[in-house]
C-alpha atoms as a PDB file:
ATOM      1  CA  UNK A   1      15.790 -15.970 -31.478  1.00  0.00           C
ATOM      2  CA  UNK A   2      17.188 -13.108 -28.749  1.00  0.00           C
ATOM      3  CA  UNK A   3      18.054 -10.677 -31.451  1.00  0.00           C
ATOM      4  CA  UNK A   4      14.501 -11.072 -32.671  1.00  0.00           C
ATOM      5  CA  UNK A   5      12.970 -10.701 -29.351  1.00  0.00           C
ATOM      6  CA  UNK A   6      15.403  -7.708 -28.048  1.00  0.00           C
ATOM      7  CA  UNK A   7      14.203  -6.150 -31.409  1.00  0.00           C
ATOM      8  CA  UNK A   8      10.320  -6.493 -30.737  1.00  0.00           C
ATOM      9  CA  UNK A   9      10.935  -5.141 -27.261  1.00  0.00           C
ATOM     10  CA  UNK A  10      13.167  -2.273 -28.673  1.00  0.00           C
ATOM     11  CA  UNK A  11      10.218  -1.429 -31.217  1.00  0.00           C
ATOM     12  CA  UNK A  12       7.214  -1.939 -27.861  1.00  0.00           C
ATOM     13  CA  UNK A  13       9.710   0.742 -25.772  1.00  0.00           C
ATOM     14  CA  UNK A  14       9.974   3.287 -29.130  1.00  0.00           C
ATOM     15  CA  UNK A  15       6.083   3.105 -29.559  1.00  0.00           C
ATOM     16  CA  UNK A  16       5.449   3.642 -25.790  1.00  0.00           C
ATOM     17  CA  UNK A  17       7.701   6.873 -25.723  1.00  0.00           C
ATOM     18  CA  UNK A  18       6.715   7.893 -29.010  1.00  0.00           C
ATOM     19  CA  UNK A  19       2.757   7.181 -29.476  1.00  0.00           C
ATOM     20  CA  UNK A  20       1.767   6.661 -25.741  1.00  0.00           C
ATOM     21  CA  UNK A  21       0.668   9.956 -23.971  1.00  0.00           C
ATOM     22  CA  UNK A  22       2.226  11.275 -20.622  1.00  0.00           C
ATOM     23  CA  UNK A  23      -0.153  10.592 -18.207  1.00  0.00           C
ATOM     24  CA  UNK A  24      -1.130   7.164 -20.372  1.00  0.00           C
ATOM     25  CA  UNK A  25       2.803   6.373 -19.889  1.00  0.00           C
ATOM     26  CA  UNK A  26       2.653   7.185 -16.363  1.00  0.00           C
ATOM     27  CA  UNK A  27      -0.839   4.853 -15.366  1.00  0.00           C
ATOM     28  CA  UNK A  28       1.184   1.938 -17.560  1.00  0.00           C
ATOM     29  CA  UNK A  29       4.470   2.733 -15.266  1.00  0.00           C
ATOM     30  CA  UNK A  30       2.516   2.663 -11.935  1.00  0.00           C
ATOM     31  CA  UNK A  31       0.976  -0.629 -12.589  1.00  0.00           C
ATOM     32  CA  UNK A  32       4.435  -2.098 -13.271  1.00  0.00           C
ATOM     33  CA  UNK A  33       4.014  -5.706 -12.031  1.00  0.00           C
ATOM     34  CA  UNK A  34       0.891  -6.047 -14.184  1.00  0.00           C
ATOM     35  CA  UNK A  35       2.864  -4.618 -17.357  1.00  0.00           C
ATOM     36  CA  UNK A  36       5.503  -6.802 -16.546  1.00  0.00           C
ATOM     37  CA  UNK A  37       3.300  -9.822 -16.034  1.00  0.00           C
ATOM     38  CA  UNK A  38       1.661  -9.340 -19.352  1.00  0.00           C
ATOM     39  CA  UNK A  39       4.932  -9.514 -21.483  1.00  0.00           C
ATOM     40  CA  UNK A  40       5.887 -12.682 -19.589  1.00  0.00           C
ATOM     41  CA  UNK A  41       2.354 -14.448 -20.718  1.00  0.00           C
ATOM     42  CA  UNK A  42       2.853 -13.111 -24.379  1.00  0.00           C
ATOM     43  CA  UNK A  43       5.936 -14.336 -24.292  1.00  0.00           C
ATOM     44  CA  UNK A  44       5.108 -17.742 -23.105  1.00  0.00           C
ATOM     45  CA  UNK A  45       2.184 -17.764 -25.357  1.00  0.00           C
ATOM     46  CA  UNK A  46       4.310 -16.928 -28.109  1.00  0.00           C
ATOM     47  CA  UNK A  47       6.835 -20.368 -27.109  1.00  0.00           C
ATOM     48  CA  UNK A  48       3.628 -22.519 -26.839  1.00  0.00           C
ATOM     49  CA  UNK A  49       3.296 -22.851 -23.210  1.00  0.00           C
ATOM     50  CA  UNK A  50      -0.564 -22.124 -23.191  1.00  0.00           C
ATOM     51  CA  UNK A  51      -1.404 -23.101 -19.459  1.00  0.00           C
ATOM     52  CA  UNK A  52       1.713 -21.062 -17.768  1.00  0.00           C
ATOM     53  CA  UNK A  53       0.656 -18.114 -20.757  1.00  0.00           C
ATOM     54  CA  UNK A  54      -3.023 -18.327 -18.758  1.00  0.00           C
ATOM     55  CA  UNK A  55      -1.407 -18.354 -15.548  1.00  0.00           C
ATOM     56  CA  UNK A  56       0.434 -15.349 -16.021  1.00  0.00           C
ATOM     57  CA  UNK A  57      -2.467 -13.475 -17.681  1.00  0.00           C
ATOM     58  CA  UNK A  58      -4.861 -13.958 -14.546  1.00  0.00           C
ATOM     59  CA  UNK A  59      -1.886 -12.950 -12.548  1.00  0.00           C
ATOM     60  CA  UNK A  60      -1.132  -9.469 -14.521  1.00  0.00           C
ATOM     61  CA  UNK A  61      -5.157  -9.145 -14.461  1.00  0.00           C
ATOM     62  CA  UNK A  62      -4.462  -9.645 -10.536  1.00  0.00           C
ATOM     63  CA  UNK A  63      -2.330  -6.865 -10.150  1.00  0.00           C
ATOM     64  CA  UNK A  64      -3.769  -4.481 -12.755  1.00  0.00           C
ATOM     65  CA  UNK A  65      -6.956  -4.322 -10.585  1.00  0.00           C
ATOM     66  CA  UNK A  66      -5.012  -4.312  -6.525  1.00  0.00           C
ATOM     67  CA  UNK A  67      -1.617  -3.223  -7.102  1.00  0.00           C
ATOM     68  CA  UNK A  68      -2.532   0.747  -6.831  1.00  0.00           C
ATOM     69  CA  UNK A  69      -4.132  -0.399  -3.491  1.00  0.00           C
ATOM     70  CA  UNK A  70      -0.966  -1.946  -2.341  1.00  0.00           C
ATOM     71  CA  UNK A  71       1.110   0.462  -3.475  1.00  0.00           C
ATOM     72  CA  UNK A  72      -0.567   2.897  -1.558  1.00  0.00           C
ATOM     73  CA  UNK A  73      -0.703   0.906   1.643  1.00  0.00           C
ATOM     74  CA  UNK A  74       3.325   0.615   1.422  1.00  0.00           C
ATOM     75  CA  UNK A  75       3.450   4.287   0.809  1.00  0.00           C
ATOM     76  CA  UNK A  76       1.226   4.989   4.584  1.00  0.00           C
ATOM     77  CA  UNK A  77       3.273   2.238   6.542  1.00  0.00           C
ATOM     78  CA  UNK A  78       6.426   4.382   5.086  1.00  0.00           C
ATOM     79  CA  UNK A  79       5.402   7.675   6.177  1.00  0.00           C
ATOM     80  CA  UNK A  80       3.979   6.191   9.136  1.00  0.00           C
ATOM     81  CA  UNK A  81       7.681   4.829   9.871  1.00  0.00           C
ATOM     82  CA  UNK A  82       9.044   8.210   8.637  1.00  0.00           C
ATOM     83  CA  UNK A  83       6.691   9.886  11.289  1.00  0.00           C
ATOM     84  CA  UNK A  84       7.547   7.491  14.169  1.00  0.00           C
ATOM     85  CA  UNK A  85      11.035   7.994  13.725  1.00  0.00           C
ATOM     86  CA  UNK A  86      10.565  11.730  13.661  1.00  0.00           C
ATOM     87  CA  UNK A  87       8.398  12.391  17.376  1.00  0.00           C
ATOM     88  CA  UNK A  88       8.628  10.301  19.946  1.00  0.00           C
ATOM     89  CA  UNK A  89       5.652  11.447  21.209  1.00  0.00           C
ATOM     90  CA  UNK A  90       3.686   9.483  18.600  1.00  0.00           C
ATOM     91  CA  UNK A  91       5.234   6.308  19.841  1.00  0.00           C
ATOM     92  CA  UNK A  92       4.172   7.398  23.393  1.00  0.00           C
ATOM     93  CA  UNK A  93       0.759   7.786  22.175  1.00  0.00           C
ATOM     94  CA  UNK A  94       0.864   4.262  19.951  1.00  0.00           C
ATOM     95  CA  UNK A  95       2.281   2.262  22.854  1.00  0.00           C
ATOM     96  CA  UNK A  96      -0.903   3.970  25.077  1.00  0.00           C
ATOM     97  CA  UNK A  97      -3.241   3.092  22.732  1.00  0.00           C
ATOM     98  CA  UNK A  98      -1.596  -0.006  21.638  1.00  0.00           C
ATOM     99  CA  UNK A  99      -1.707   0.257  17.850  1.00  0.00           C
ATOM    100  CA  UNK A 100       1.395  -0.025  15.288  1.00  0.00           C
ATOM    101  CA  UNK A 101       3.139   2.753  13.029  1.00  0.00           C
ATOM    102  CA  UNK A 102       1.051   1.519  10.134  1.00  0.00           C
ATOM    103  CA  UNK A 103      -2.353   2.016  11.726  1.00  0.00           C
ATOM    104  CA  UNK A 104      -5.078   3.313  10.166  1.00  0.00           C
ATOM    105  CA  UNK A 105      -7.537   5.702  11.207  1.00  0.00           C
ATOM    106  CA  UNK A 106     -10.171   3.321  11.793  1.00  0.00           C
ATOM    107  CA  UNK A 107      -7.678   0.633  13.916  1.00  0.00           C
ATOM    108  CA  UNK A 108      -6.761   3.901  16.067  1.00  0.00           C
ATOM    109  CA  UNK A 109     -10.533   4.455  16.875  1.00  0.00           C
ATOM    110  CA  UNK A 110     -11.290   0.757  17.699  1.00  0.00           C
ATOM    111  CA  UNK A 111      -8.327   0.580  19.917  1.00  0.00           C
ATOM    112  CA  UNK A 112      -9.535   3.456  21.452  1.00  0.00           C
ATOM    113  CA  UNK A 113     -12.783   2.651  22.185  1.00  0.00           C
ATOM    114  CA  UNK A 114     -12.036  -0.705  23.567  1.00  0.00           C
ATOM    115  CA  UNK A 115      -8.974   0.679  25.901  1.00  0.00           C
ATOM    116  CA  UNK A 116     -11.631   3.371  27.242  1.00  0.00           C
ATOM    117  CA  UNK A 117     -14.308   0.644  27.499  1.00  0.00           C
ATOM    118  CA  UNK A 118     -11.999  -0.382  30.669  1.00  0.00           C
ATOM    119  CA  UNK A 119     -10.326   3.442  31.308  1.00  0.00           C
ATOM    120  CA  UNK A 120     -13.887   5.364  31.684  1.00  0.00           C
ATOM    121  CA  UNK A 121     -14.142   6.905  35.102  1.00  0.00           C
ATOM    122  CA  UNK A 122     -18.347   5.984  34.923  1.00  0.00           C
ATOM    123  CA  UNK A 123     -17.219   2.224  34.931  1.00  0.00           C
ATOM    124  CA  UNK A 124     -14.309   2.650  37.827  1.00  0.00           C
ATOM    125  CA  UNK A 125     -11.497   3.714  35.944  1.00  0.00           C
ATOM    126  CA  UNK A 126      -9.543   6.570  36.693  1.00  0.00           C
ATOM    127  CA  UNK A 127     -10.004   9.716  35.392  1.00  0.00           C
ATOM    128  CA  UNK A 128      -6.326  10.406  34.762  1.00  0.00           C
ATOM    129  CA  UNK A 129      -5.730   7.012  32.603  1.00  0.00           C
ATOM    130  CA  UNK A 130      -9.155   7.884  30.560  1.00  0.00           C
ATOM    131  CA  UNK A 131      -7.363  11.706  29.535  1.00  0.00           C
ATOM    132  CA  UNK A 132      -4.340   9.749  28.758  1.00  0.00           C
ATOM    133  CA  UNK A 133      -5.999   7.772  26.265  1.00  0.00           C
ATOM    134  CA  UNK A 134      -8.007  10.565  24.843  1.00  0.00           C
ATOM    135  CA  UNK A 135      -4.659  12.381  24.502  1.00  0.00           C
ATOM    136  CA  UNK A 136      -3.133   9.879  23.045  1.00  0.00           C
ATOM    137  CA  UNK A 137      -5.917   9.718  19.863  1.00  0.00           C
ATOM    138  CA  UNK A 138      -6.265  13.083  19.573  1.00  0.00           C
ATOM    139  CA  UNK A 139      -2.478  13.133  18.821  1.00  0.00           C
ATOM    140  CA  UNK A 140      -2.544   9.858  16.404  1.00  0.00           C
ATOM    141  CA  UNK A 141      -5.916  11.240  14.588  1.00  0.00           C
ATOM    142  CA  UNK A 142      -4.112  14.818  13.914  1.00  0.00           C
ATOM    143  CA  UNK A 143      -1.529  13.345  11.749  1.00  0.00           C
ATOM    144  CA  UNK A 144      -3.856  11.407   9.615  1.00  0.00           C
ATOM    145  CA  UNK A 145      -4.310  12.851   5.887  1.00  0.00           C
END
């Protein structure tokens, strides 16, 4: 039964490289889990286990539709990291505002708003503190793609 099913995979691979365009090759190869996910259900389908087969087949559906989307969330928290590592004056400005290495645009600007909520000179703060903070968003925002 392996040498059949190494075959069948052998002859899947061949047709992928041979019939499957580039950038066809390279959406399939992005969406890895999902690909991977698939085979497993066809080949539990194919041993008669019909309710793990389904199981697996809403879970490659799963990550065909969100794993791009969490793909590219890993990909900002590690240039986020990269960045942090790189200028310490970014993890000045995160530990001002409050916000992680990860955080997105928006989370900067909420964190912002709600620090300067308390920091605005009109509502008693000081003036120096609010400048800080203002400083320290201006910085974060700049590096955002």
């Amino acid at each position: 039964m392996l040498p059949i099913l190494l075959i069948v995979a052998l002859a899947f691979v061949l047709l992928l490289v041979v019939r499957v365009s580039a950038a066809e090759r390279r959406r399939l190869l992005a969406r890895w889990p999902a690909v991977a996910l698939a085979l497993a259900a066809a080949l539990a389908a194919v041993r008669g286990m019909i309710w793990p087969a389904i199981a697996l087949g809403a879970l490659a559906a799963l990550a065909w539709t969100h794993w791009p989307s969490v793909r590219a969330r890993l990909n900002r928290y590690d240039r986020a990291a990269a960045q942090s590592s790189a200028d310490p004056a970014d993890a000045e400005a995160r530990a001002v505002l409050g916000v992680g290495p990860g955080a997105t645009e928006g989370e900067i600007r909420r964190a912002y708003r709600a620090k300067m909520a308390r920091a605005h000179p009109d509502r008693g703060g000081a003036h120096a503190e609010a400048a800080r903070l203002t400083a320290a968003r201006d910085r974060l925002l700049k590096r955002k793609p």
